[in-house]
N, C-alpha and C. Protein backbone atom coordinates (compact mmCIF):
# COMPACT_ATOMS: atom_id res chain seq x y z
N UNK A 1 52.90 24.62 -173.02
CA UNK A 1 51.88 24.64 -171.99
C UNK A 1 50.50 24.64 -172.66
N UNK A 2 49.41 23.78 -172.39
CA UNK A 2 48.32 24.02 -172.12
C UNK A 2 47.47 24.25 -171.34
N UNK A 3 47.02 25.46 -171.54
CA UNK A 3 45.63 25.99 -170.45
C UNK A 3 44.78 25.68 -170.77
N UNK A 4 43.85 25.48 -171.73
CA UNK A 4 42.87 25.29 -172.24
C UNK A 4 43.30 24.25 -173.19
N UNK A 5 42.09 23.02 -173.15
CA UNK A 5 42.56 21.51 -173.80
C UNK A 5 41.43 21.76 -175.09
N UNK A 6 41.57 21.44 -175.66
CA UNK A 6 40.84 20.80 -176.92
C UNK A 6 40.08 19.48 -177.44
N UNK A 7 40.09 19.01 -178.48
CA UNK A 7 39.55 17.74 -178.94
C UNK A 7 40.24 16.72 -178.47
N UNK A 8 41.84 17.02 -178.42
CA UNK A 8 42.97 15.98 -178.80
C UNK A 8 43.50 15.93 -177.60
N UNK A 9 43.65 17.23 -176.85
CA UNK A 9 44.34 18.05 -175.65
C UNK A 9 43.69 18.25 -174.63
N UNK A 10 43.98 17.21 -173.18
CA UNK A 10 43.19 18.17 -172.17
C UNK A 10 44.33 19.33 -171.34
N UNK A 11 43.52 20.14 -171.21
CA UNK A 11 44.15 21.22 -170.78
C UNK A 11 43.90 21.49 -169.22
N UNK A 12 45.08 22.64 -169.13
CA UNK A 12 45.62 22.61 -167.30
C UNK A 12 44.36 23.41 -166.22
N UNK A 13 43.65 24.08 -166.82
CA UNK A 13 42.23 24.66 -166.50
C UNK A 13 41.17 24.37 -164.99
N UNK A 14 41.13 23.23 -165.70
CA UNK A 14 40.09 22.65 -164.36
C UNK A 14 41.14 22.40 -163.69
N UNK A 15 42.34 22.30 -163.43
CA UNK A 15 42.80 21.67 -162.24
C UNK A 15 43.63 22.98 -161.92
N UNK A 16 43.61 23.81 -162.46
CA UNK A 16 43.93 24.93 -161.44
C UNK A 16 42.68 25.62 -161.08
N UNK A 17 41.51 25.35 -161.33
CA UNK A 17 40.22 25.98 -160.90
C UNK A 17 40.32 25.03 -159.46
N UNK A 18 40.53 24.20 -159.33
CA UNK A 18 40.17 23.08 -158.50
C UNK A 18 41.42 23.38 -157.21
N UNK A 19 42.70 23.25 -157.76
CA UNK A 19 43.50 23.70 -157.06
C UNK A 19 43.38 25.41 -156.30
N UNK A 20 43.12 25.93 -157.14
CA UNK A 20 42.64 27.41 -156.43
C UNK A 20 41.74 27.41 -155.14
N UNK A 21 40.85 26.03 -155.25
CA UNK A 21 39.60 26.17 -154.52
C UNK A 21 40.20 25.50 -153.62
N UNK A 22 41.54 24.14 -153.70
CA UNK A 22 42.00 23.62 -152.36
C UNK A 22 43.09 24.13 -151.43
N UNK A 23 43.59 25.24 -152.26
CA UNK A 23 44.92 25.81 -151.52
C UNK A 23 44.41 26.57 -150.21
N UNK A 24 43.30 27.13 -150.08
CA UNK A 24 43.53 27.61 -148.66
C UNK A 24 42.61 27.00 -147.65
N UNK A 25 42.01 25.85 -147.91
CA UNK A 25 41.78 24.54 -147.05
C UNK A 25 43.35 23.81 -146.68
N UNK A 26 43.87 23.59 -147.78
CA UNK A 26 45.23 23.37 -147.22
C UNK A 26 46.28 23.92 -146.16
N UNK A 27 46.06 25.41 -146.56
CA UNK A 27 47.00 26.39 -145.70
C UNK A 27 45.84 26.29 -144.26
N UNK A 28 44.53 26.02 -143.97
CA UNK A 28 44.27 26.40 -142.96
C UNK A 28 44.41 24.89 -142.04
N UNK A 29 44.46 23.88 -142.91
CA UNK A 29 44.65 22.35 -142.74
C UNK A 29 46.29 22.72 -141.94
N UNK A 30 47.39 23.84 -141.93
CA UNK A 30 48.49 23.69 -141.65
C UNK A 30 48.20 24.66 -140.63
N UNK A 31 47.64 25.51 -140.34
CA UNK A 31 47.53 26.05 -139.20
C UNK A 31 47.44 25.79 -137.76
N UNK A 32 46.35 24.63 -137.99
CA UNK A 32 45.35 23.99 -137.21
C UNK A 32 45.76 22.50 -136.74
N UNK A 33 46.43 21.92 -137.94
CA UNK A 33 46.70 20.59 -137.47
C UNK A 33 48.26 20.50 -138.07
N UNK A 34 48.71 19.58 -137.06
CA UNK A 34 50.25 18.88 -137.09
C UNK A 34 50.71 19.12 -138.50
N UNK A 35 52.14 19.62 -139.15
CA UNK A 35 52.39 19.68 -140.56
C UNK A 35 52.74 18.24 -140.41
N UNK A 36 53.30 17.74 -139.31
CA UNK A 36 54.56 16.48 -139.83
C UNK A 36 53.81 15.56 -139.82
N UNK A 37 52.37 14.99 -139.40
CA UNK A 37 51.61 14.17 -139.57
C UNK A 37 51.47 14.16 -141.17
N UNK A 38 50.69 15.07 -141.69
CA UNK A 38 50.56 15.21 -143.33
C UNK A 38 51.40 15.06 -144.01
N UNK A 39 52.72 15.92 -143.43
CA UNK A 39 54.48 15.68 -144.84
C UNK A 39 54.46 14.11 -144.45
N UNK A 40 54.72 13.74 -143.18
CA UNK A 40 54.96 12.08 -143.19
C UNK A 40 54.36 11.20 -143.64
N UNK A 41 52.76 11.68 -143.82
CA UNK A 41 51.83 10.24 -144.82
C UNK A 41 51.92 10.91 -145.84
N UNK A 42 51.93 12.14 -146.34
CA UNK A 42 52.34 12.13 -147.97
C UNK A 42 53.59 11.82 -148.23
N UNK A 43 54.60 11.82 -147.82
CA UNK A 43 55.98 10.91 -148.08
C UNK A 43 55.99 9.57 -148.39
N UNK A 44 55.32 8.86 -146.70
CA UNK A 44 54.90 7.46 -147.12
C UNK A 44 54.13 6.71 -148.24
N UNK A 45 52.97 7.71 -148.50
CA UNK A 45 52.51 7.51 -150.12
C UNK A 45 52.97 7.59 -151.04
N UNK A 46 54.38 8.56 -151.57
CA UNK A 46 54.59 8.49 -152.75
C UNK A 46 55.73 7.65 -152.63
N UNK A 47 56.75 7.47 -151.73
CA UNK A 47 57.03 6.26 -151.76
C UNK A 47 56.51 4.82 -152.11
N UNK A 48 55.74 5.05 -151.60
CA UNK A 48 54.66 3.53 -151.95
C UNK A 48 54.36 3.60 -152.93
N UNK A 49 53.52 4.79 -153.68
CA UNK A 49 53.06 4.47 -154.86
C UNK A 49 54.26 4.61 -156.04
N UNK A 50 55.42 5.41 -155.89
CA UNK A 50 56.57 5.17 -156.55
C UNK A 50 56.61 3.88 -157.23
N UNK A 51 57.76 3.14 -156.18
CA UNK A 51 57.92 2.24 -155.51
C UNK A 51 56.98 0.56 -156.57
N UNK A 52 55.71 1.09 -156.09
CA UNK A 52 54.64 0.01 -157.56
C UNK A 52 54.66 0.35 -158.45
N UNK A 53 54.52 1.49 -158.70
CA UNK A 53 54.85 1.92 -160.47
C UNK A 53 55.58 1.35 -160.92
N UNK A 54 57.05 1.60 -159.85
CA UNK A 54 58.35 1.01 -160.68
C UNK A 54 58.47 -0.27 -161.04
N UNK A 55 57.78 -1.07 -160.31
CA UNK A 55 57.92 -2.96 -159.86
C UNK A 55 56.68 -3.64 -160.93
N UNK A 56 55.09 -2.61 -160.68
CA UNK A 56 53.94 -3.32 -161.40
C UNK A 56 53.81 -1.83 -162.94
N UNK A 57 54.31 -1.61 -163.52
CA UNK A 57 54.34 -0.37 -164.19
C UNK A 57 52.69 -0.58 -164.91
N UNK A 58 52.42 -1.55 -165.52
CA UNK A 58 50.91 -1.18 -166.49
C UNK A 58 49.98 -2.32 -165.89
N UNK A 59 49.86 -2.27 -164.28
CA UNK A 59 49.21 -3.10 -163.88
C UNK A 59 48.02 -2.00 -163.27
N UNK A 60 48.59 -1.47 -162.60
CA UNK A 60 47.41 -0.07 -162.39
C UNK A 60 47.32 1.08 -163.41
N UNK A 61 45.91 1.13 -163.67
CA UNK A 61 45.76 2.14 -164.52
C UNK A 61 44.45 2.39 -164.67
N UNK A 62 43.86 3.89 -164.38
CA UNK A 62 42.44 4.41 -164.19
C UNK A 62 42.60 4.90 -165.56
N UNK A 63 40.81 4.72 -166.12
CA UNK A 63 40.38 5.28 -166.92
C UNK A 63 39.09 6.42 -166.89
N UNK A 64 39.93 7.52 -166.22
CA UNK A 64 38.78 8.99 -165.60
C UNK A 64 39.86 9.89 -166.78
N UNK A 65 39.20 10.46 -167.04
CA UNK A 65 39.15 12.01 -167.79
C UNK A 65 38.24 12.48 -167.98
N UNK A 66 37.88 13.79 -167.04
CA UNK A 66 36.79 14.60 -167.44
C UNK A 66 37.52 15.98 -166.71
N UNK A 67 36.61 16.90 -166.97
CA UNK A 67 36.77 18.62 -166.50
C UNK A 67 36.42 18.40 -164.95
N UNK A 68 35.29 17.25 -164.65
CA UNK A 68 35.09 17.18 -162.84
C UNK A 68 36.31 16.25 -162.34
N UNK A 69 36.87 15.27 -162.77
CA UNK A 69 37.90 14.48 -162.39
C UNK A 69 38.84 15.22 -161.86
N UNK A 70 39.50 16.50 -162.93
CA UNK A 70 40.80 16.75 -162.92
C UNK A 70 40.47 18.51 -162.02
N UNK A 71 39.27 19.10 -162.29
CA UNK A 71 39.06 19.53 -160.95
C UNK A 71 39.28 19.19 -159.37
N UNK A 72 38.89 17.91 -159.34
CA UNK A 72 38.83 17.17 -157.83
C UNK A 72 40.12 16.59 -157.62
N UNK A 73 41.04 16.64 -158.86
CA UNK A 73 42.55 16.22 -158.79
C UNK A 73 43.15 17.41 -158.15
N UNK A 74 42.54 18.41 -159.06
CA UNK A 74 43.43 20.11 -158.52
C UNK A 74 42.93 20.66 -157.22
N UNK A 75 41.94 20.02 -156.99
CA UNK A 75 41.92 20.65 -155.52
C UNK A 75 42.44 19.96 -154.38
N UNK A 76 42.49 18.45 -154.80
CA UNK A 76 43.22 17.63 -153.88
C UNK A 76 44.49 18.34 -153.83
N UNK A 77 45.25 18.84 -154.98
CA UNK A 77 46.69 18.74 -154.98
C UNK A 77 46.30 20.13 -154.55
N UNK A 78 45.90 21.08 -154.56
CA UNK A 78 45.76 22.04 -153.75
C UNK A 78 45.80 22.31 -152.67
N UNK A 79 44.89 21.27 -151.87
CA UNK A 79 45.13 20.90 -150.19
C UNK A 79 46.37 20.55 -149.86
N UNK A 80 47.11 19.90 -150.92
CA UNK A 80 48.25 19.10 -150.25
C UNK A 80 49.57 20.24 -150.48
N UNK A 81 49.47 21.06 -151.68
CA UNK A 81 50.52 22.01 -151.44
C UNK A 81 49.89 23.03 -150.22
N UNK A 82 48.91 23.28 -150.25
CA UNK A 82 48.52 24.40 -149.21
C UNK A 82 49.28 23.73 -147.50
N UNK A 83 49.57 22.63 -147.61
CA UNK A 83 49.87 22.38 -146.03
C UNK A 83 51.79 21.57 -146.26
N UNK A 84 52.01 21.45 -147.71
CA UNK A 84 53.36 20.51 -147.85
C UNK A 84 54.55 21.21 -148.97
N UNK A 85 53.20 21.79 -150.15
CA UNK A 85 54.47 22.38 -151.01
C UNK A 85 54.60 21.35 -152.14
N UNK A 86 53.87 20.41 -152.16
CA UNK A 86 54.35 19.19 -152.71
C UNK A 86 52.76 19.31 -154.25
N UNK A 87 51.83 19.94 -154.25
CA UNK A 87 50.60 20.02 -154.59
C UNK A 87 50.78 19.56 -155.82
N UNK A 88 51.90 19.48 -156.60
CA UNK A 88 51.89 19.06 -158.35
C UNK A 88 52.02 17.43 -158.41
N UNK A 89 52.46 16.60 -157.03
CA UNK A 89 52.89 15.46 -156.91
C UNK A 89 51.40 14.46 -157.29
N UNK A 90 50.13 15.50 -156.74
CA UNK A 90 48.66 14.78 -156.83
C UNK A 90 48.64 14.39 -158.38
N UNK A 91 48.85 15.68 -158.81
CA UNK A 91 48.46 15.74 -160.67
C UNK A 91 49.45 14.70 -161.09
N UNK A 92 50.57 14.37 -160.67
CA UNK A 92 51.57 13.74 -161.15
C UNK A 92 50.95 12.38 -160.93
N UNK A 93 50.89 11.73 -159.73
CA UNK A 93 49.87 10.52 -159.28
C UNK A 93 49.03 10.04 -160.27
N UNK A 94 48.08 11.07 -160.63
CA UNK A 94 47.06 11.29 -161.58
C UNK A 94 47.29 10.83 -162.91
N UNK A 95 47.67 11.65 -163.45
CA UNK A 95 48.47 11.85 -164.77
C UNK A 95 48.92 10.44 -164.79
N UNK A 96 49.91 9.72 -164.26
CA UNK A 96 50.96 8.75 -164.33
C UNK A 96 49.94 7.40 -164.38
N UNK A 97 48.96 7.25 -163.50
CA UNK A 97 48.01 6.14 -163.33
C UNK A 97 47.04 6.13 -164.50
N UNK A 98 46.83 7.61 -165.05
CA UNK A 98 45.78 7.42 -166.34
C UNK A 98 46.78 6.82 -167.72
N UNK A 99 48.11 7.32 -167.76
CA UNK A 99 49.02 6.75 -168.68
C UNK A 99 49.47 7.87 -169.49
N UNK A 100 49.22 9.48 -169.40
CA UNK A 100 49.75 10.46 -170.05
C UNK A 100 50.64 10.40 -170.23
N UNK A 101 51.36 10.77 -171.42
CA UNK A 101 52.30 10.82 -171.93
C UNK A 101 53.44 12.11 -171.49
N UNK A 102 54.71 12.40 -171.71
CA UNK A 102 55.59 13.24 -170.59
C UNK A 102 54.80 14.70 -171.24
N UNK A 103 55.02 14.93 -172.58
CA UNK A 103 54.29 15.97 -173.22
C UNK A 103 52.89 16.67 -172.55
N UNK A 104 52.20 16.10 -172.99
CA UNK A 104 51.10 16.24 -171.90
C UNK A 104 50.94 16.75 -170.36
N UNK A 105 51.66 15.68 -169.70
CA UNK A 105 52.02 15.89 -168.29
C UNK A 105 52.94 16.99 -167.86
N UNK A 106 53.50 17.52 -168.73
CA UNK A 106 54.63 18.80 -168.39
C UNK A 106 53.17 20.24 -168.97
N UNK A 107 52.27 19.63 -169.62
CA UNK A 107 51.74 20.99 -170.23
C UNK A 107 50.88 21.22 -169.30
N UNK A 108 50.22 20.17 -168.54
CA UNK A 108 49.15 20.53 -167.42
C UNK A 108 49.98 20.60 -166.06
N UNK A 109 51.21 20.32 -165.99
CA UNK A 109 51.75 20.49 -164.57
C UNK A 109 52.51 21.95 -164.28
N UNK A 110 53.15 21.80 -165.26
CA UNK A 110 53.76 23.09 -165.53
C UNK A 110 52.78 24.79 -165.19
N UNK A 111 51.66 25.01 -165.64
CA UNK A 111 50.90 25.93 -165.77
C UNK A 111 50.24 25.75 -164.05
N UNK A 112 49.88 25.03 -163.79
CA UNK A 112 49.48 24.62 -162.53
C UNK A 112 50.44 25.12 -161.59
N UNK A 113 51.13 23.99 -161.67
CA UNK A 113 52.37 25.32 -160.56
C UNK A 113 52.88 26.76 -160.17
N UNK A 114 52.92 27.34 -161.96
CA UNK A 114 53.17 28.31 -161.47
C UNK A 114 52.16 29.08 -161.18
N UNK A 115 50.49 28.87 -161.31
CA UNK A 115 49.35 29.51 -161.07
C UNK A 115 49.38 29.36 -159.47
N UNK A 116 49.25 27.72 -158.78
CA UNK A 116 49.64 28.47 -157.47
C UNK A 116 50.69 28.55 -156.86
N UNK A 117 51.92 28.62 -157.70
CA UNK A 117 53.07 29.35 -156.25
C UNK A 117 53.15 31.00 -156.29
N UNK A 118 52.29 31.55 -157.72
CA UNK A 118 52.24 32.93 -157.70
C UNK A 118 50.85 32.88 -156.57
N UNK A 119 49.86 32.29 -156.30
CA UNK A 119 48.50 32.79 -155.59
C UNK A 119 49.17 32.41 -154.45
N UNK A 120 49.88 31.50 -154.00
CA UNK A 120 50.54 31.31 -152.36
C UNK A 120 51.59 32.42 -152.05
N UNK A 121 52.38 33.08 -153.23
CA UNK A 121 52.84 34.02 -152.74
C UNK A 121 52.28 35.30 -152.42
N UNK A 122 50.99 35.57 -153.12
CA UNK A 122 49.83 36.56 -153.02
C UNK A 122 49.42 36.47 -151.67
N UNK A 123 48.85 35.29 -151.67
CA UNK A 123 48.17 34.89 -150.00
C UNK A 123 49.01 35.49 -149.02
N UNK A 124 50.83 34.79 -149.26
CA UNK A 124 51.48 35.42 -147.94
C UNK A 124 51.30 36.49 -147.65
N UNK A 125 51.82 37.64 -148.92
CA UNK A 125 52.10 39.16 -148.97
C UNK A 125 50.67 39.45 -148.10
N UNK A 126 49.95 38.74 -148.48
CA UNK A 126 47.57 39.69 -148.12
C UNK A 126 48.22 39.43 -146.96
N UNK A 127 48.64 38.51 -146.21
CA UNK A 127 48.13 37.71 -144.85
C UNK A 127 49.60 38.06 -144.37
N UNK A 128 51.05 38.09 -144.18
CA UNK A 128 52.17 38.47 -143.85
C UNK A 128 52.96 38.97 -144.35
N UNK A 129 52.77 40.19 -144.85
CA UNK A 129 54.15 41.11 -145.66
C UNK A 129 55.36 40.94 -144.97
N UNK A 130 55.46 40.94 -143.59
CA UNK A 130 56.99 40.83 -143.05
C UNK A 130 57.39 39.63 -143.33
N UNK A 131 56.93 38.69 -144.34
CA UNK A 131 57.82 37.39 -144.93
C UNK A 131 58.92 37.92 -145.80
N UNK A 132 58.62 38.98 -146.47
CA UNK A 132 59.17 39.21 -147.78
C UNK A 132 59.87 40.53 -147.13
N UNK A 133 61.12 40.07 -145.89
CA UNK A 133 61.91 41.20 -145.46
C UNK A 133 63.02 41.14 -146.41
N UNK A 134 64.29 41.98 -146.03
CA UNK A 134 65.27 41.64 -146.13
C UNK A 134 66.28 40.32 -146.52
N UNK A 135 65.89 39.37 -145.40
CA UNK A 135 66.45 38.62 -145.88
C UNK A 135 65.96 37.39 -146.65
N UNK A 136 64.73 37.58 -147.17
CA UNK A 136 63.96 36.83 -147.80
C UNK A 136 64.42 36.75 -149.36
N UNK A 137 64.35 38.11 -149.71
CA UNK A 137 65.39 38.73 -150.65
C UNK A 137 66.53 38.33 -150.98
N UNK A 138 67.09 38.67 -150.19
CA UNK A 138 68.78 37.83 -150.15
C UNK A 138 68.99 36.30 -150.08
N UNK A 139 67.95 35.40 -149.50
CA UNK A 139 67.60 33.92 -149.98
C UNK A 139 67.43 33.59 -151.67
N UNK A 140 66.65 34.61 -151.60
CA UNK A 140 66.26 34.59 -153.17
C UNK A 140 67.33 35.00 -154.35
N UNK A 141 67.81 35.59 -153.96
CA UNK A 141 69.15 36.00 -154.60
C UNK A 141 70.22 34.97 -154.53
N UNK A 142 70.04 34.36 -153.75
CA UNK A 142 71.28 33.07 -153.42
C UNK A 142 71.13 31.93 -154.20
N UNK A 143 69.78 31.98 -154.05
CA UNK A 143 69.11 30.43 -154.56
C UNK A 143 68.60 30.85 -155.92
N UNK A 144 68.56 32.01 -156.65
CA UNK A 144 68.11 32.11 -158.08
C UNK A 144 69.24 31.57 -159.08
N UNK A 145 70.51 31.63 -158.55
CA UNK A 145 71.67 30.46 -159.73
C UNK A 145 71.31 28.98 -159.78
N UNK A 146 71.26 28.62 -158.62
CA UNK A 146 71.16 26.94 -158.81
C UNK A 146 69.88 26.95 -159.43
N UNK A 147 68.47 27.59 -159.01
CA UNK A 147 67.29 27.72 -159.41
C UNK A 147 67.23 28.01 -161.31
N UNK A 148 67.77 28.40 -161.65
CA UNK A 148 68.01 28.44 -163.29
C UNK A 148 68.92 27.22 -163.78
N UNK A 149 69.77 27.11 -163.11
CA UNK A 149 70.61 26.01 -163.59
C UNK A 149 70.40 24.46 -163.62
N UNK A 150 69.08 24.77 -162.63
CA UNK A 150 68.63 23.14 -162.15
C UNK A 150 67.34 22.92 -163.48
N UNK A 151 66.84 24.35 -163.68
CA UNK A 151 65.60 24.65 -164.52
C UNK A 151 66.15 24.31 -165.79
N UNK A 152 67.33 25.08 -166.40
CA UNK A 152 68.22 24.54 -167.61
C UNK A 152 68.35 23.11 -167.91
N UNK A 153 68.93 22.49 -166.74
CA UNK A 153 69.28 21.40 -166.82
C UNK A 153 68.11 20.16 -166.87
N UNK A 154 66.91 20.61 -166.48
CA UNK A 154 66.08 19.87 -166.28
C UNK A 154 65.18 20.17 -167.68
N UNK A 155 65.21 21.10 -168.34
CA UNK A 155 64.94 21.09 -169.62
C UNK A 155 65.65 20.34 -170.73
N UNK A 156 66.67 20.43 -170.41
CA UNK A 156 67.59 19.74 -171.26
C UNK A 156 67.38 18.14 -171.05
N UNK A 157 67.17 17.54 -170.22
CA UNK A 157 67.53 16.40 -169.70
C UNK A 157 66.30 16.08 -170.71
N UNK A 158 65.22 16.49 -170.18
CA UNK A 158 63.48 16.25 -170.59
C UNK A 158 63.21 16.14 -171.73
N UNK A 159 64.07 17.10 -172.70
CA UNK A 159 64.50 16.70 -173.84
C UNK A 159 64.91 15.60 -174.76
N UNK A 160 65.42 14.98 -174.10
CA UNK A 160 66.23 13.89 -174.37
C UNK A 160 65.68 12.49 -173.70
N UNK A 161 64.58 12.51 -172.97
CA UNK A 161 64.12 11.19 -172.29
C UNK A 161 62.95 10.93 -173.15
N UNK A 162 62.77 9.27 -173.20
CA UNK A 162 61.68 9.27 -174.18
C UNK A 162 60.24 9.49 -172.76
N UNK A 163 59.42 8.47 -173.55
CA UNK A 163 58.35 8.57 -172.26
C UNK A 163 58.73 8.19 -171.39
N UNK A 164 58.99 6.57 -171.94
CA UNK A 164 59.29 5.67 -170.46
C UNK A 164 60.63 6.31 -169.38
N UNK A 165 61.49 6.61 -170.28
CA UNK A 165 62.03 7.03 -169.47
C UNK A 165 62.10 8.24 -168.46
N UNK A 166 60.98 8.95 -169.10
CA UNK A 166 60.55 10.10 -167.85
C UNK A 166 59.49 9.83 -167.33
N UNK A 167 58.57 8.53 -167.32
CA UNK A 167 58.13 8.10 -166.06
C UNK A 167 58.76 7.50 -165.17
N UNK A 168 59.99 6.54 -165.47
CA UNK A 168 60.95 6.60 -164.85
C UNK A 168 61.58 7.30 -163.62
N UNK A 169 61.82 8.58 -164.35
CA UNK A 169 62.86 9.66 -163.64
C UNK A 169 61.57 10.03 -162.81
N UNK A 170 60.12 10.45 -163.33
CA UNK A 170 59.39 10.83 -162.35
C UNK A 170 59.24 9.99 -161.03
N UNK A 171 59.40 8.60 -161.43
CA UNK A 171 58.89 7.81 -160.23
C UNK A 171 60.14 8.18 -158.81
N UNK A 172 61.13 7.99 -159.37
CA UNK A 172 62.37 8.13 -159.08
C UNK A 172 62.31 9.87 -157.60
N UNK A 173 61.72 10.71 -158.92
CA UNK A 173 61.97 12.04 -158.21
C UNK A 173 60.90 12.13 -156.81
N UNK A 174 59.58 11.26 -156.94
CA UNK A 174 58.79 11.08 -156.09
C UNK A 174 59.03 10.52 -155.03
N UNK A 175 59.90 8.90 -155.49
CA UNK A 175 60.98 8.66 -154.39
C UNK A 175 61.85 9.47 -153.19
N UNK A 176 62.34 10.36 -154.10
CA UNK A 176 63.25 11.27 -153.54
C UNK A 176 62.54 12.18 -152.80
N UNK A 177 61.13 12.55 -153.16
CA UNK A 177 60.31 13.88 -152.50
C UNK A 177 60.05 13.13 -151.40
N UNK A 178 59.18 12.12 -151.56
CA UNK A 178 58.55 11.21 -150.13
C UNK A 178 59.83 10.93 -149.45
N UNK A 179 60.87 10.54 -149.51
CA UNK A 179 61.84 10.23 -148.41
C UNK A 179 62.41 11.95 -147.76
N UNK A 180 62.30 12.53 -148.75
CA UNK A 180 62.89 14.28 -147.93
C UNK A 180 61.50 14.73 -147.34
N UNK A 181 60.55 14.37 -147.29
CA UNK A 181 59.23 15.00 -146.75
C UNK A 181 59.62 13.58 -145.29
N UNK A 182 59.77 12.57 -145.60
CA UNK A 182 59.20 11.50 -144.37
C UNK A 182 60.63 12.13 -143.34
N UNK A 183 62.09 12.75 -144.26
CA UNK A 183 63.15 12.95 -143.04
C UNK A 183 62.34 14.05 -142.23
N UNK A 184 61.86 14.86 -142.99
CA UNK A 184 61.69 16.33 -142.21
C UNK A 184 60.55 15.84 -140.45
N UNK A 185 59.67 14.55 -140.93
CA UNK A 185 59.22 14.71 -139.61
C UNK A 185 60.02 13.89 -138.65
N UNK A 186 60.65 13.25 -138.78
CA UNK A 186 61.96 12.50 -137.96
C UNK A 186 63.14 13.24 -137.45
N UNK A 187 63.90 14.81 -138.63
CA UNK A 187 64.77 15.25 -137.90
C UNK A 187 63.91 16.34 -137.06
């Protein structure tokens, strides 16, 4: 993981400063307006943009890197987990169109995530402690085997893929997110 980037290294920093600042525009973005409007055009987007990656792979490609870029990345992806859950998919977008390499992209995504699914779980507890009853617990207990085993396995795998092939698998997994985000507003 990098938090802080260097000469060589940009680091995960500004885009969890950025993300910090979009997560509860997001959560109030879900209060207020339709979730399945938002899960359904962020589905339809990463499908789409999947989808070209896979077909035009080094035909699109931005050349932004700065500390304000990847701020305005983290707060985008901030808004979008604050209302979908999905908020690392922005940085991923990001990341994938500038041409980062998997190394890289696991050191700034990685730290990001877990900075806000610990501040969204903070938020709940401030704002609804009766989330975290009983059987919230016992969810968590159910789902912490596959949750290590999928984590194992997905280390292992990551291991073993070169780049291309874990832009690949990423495009792939985006696939898979945008079509389970586009079912949820259909079923």
């Amino acid at each position: 993981m990098t938090i802080r980037g260097g000469a060589e290294r940009e680091g995960a920093l500004p885009y969890i400063f950025g993300g910090l600042a979009g997560v509860p525009i997001g959560a109030e973005l879900l209060r207020t307006l339709p979730a399945s409007l938002f899960a359904g055009g962020l589905g339809v987007f990463l499908i789409a943009y999947a989808l070209v990656m896979l077909l035009m792979p080094d035909t699109l490609r931005i050349d932004v890197s700065a500390s304000k870029a990847a701020a305005a990345v983290g707060a985008l992806g901030g808004i979008v987990g604050g209302f979908s859950g999905f908020g690392a998919s922005v940085l991923v977008v990001y990341l994938g169109l500038r041409g980062v390499g998997k190394s890289a992209t696991r050191g700034i995504t990685q730290p990001y995530i877990l900075v806000m699914q610990v501040v969204s779980l903070a938020v709940l507890a401030a704002t609804d402690l009766a989330i975290f009853n009983i059987f919230f617990w016992f969810l968590w207990a159910m789902t912490l085997p596959a949750v290590l085993l999928g984590s194992g396995s997905g280390v292992a795998l990551y291991r073993r893929l070169s780049d291309h092939h874990f832009r690949r698998a990423v495009l792939i997994l985006l696939i898979v997110s945008g079509v389970s985000l586009v079912a949820k507003t259909v079923v």
